[in-house]
Structures are given as C-alpha cells and as structure tokens.
PDB file of N, CA and C in Angstrom:
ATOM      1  N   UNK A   1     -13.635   1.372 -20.882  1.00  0.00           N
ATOM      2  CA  UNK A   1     -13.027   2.314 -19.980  1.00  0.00           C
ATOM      3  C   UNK A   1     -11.772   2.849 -20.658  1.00  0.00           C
ATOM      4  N   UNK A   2     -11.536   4.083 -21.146  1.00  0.00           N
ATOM      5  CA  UNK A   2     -10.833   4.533 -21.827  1.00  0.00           C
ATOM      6  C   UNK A   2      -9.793   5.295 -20.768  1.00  0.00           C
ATOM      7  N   UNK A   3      -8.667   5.095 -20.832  1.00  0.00           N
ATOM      8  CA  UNK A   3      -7.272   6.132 -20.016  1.00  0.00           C
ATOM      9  C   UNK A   3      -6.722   6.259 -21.348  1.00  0.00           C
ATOM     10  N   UNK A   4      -5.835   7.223 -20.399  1.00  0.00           N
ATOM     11  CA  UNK A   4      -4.587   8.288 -21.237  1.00  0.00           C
ATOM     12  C   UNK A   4      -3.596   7.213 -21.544  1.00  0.00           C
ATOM     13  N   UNK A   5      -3.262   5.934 -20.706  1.00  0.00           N
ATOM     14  CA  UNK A   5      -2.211   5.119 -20.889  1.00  0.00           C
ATOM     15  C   UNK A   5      -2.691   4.073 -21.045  1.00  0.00           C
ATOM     16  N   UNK A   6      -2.349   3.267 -22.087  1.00  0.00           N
ATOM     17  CA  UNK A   6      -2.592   2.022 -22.213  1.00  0.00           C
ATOM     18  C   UNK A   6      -1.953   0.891 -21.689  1.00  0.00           C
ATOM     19  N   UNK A   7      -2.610   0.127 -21.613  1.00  0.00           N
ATOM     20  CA  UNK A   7      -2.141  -1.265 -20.414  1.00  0.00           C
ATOM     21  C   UNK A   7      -1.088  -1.641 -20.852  1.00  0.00           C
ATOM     22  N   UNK A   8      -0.078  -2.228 -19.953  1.00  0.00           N
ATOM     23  CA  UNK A   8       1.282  -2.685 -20.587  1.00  0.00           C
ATOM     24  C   UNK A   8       0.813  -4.347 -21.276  1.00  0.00           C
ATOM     25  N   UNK A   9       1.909  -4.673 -22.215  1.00  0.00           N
ATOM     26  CA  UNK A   9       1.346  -5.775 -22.815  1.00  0.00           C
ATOM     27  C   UNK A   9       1.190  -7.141 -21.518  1.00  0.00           C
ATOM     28  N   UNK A  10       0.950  -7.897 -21.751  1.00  0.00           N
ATOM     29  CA  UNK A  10       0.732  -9.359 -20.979  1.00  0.00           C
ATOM     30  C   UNK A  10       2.093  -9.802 -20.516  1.00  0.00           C
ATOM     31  N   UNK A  11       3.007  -9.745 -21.488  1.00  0.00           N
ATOM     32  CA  UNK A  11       4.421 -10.666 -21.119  1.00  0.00           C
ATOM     33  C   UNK A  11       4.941  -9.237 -19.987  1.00  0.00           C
ATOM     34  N   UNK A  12       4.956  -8.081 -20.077  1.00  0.00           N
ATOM     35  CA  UNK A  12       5.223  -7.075 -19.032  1.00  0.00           C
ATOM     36  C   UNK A  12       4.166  -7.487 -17.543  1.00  0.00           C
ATOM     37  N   UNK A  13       3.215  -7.195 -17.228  1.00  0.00           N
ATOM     38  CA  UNK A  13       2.458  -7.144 -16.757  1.00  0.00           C
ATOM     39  C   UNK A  13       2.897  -8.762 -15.874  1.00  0.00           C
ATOM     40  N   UNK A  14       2.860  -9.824 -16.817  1.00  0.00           N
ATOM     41  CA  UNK A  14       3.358 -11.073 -16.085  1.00  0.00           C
ATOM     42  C   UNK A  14       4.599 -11.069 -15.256  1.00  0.00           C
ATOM     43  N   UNK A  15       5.670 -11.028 -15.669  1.00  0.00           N
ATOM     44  CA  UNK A  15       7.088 -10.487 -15.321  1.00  0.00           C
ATOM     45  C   UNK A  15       6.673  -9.651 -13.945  1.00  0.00           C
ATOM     46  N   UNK A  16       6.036  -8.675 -14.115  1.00  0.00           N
ATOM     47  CA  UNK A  16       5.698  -8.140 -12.602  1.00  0.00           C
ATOM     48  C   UNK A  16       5.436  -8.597 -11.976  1.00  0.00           C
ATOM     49  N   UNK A  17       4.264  -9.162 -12.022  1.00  0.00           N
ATOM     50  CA  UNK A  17       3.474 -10.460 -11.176  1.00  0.00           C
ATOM     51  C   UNK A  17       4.566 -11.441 -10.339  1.00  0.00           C
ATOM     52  N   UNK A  18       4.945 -11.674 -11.657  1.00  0.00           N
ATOM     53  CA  UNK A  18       6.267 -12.987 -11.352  1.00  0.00           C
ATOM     54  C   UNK A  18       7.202 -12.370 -10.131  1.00  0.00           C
ATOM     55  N   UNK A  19       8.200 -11.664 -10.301  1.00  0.00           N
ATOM     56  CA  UNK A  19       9.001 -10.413  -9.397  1.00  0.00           C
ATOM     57  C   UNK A  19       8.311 -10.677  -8.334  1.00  0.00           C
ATOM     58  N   UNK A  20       7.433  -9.495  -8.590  1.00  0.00           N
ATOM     59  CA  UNK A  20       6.444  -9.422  -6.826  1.00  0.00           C
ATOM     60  C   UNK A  20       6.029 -10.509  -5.782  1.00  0.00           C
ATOM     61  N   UNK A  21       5.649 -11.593  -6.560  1.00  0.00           N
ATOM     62  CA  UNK A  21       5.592 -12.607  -6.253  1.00  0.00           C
ATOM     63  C   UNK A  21       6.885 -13.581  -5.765  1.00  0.00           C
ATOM     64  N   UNK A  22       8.021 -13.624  -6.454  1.00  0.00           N
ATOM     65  CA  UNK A  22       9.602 -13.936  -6.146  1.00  0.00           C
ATOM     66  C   UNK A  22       9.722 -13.252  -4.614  1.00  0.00           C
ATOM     67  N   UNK A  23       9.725 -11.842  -5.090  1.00  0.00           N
ATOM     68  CA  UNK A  23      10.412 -11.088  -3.744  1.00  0.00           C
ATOM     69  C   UNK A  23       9.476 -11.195  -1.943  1.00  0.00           C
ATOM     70  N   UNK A  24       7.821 -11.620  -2.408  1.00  0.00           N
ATOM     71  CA  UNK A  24       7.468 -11.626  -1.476  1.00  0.00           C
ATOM     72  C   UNK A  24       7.561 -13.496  -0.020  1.00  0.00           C
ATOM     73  N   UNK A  25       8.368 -14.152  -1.748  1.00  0.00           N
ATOM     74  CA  UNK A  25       8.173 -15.202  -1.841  1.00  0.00           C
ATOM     75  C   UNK A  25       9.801 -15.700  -0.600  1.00  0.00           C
ATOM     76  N   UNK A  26      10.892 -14.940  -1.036  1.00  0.00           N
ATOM     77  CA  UNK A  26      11.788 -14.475  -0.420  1.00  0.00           C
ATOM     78  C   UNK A  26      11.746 -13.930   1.036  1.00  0.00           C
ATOM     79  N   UNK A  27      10.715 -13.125   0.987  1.00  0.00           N
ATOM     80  CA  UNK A  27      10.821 -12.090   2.606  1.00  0.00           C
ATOM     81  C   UNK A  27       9.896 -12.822   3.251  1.00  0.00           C
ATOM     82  N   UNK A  28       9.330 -13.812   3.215  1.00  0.00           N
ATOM     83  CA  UNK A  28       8.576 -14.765   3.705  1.00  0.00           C
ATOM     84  C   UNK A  28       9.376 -16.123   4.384  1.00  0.00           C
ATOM     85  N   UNK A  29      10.548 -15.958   3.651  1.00  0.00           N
ATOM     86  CA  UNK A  29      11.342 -17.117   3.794  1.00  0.00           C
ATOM     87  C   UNK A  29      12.139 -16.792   4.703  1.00  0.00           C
ATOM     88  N   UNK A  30      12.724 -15.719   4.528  1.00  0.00           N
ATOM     89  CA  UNK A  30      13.643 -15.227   5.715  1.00  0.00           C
ATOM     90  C   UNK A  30      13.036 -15.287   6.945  1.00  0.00           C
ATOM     91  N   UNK A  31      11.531 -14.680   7.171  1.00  0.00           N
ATOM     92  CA  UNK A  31      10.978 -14.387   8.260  1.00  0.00           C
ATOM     93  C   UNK A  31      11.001 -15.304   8.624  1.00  0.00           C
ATOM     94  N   UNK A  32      10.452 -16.670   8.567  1.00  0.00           N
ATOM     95  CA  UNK A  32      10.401 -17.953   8.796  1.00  0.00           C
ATOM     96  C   UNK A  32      11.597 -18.314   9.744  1.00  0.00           C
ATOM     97  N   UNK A  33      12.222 -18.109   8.908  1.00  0.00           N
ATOM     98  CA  UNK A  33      14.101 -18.752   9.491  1.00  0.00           C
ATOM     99  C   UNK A  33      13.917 -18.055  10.334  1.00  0.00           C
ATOM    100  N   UNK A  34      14.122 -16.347  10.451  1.00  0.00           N
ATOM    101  CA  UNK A  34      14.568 -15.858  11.371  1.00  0.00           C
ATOM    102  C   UNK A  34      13.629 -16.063  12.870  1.00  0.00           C
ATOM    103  N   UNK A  35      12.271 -16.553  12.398  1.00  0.00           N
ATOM    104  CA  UNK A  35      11.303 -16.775  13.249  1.00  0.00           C
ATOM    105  C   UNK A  35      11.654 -18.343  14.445  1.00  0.00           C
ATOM    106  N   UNK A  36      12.238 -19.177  13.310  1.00  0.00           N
ATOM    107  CA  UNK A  36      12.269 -20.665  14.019  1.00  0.00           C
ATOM    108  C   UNK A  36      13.862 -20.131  15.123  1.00  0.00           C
ATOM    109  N   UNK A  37      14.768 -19.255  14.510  1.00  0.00           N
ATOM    110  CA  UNK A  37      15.663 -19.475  15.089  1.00  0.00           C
ATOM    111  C   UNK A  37      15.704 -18.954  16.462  1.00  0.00           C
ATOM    112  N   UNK A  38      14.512 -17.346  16.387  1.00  0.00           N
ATOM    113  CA  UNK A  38      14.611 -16.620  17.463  1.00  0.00           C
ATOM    114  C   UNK A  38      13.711 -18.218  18.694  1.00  0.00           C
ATOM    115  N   UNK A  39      12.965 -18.824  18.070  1.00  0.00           N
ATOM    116  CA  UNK A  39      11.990 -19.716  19.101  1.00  0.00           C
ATOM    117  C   UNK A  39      12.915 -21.021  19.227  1.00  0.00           C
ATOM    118  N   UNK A  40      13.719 -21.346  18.839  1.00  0.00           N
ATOM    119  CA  UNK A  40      15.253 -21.984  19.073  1.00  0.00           C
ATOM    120  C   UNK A  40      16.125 -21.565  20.091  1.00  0.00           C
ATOM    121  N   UNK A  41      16.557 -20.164  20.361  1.00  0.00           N
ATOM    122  CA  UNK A  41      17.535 -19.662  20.762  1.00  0.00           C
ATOM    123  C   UNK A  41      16.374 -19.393  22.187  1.00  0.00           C
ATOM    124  N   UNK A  42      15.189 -19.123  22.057  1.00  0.00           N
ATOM    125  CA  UNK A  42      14.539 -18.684  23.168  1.00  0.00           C
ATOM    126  C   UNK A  42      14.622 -20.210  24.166  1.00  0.00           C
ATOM    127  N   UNK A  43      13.700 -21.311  23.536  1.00  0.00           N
ATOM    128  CA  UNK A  43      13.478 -22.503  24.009  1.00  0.00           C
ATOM    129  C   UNK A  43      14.674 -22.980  24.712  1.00  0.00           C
ATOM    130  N   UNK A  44      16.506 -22.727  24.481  1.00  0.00           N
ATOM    131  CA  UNK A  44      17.721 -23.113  24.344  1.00  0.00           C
ATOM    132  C   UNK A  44      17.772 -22.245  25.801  1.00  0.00           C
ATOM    133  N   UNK A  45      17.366 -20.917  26.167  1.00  0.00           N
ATOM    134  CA  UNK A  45      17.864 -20.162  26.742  1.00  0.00           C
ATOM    135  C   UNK A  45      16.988 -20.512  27.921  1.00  0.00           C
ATOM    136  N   UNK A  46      15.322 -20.853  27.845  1.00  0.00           N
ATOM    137  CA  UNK A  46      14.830 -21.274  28.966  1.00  0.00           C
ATOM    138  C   UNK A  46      15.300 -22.369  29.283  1.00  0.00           C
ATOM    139  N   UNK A  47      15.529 -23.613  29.027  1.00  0.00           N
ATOM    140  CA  UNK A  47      16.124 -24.721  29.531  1.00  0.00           C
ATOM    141  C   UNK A  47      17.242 -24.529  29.928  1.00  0.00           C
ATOM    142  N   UNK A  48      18.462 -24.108  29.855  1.00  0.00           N
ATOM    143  CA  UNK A  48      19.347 -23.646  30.567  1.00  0.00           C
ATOM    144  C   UNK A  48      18.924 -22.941  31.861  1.00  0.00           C
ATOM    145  N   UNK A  49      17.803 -22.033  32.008  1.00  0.00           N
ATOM    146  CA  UNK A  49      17.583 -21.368  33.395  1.00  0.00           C
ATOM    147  C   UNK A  49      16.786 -22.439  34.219  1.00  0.00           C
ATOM    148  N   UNK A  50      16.336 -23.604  33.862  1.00  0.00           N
ATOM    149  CA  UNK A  50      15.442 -24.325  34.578  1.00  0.00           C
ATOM    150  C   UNK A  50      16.461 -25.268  35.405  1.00  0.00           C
ATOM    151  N   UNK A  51      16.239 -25.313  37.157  1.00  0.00           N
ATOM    152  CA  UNK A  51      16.906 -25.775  37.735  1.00  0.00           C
ATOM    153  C   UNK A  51      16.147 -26.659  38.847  1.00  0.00           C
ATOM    154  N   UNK A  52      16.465 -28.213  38.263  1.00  0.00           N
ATOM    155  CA  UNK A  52      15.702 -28.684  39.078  1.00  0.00           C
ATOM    156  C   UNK A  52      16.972 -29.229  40.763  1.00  0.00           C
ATOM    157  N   UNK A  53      15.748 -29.638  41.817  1.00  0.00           N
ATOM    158  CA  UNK A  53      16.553 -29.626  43.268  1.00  0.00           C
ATOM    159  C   UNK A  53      17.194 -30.725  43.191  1.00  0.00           C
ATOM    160  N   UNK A  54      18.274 -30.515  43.756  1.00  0.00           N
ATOM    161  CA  UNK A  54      19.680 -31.331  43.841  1.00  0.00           C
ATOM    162  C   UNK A  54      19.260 -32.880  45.039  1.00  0.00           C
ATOM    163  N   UNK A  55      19.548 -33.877  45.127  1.00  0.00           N
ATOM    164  CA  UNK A  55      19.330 -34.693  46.114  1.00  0.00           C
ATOM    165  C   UNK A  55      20.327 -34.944  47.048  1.00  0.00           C
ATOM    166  N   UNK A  56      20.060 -35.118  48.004  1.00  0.00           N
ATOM    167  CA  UNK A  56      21.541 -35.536  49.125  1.00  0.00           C
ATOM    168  C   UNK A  56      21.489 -37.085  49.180  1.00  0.00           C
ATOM    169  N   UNK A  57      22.508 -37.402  49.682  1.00  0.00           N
ATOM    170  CA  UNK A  57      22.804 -38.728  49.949  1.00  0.00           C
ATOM    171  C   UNK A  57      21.926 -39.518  50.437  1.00  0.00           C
ATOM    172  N   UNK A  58      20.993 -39.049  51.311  1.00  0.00           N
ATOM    173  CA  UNK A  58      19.980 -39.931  52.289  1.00  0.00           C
ATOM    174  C   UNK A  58      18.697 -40.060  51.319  1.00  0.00           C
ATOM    175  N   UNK A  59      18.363 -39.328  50.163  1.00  0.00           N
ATOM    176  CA  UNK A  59      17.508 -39.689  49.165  1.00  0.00           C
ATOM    177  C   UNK A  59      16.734 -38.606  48.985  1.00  0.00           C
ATOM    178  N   UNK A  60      16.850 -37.491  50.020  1.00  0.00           N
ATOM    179  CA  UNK A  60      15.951 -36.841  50.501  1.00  0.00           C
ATOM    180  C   UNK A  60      16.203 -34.905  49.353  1.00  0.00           C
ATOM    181  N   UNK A  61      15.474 -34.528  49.030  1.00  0.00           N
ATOM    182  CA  UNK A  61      15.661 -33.551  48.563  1.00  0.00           C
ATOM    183  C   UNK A  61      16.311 -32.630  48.773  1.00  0.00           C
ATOM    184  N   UNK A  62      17.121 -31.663  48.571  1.00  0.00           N
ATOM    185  CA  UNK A  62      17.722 -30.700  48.954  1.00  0.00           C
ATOM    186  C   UNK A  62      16.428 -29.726  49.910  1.00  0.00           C
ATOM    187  N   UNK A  63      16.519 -28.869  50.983  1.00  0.00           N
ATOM    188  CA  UNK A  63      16.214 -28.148  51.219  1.00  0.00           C
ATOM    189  C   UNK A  63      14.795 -28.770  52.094  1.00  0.00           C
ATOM    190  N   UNK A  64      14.456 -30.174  51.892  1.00  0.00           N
ATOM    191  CA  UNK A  64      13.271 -30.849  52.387  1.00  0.00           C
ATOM    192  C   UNK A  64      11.914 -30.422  51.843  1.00  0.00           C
ATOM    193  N   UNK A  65      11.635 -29.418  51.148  1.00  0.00           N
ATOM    194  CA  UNK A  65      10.817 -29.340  51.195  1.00  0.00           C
ATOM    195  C   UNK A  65      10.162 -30.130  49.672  1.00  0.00           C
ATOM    196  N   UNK A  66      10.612 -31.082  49.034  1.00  0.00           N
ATOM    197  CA  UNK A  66      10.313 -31.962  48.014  1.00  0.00           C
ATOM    198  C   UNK A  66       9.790 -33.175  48.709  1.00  0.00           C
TER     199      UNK A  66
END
C-alpha cells in the first residue's frame, strides 16, 4: 500500500501511543475522584436529611403513630 507520506519511525509512533495513553490515563483518574467525591458528598447530604421520630418519656413515639 503505497502513500504520499511515509509512516513515522517506531520510536515516534510509540511516544504517541505512550502520551495518548498517559493523558487518557489521567482523565480517567480525575473522573474517578471527582466521581467518588460527588457519591460522598451526595451519601453525606442524604443522611443529614434523614430524620428519624423522636421518643417521649413514656416510651412511646412521638406523634403515636410508631
């Protein structure tokens, strides 16, 4: 298969590989983090809204209906 441009040598061609591979290797990593932290900060934010019923003195649930 003949082109107008010839293939870059091996040690070029690798080096790219390598790079592309680095950088995707990188934006993979971030996502991650940024992934655990958003399901951190979410998990953090529902437990704070969860409110369980208060008891009164006689043992009995707030509001009776427990």
């Amino acid at each position: 298969m003949d082109s107008s441009h010839p293939a870059p040598p091996p040690s070029r061609r690798l080096r790219r590989w390598l790079i592309g591979v680095g950088l995707a290797v990188v934006v993979l990593g971030i996502y991650a983090f940024s992934l655990n932290w958003f399901a951190q900060q979410l998990g953090d934010d529902m437990q704070k809204s969860i409110r369980l019923p208060t008891t009164s003195a006689e043992g009995e649930t707030a509001g009776g209906y427990y």
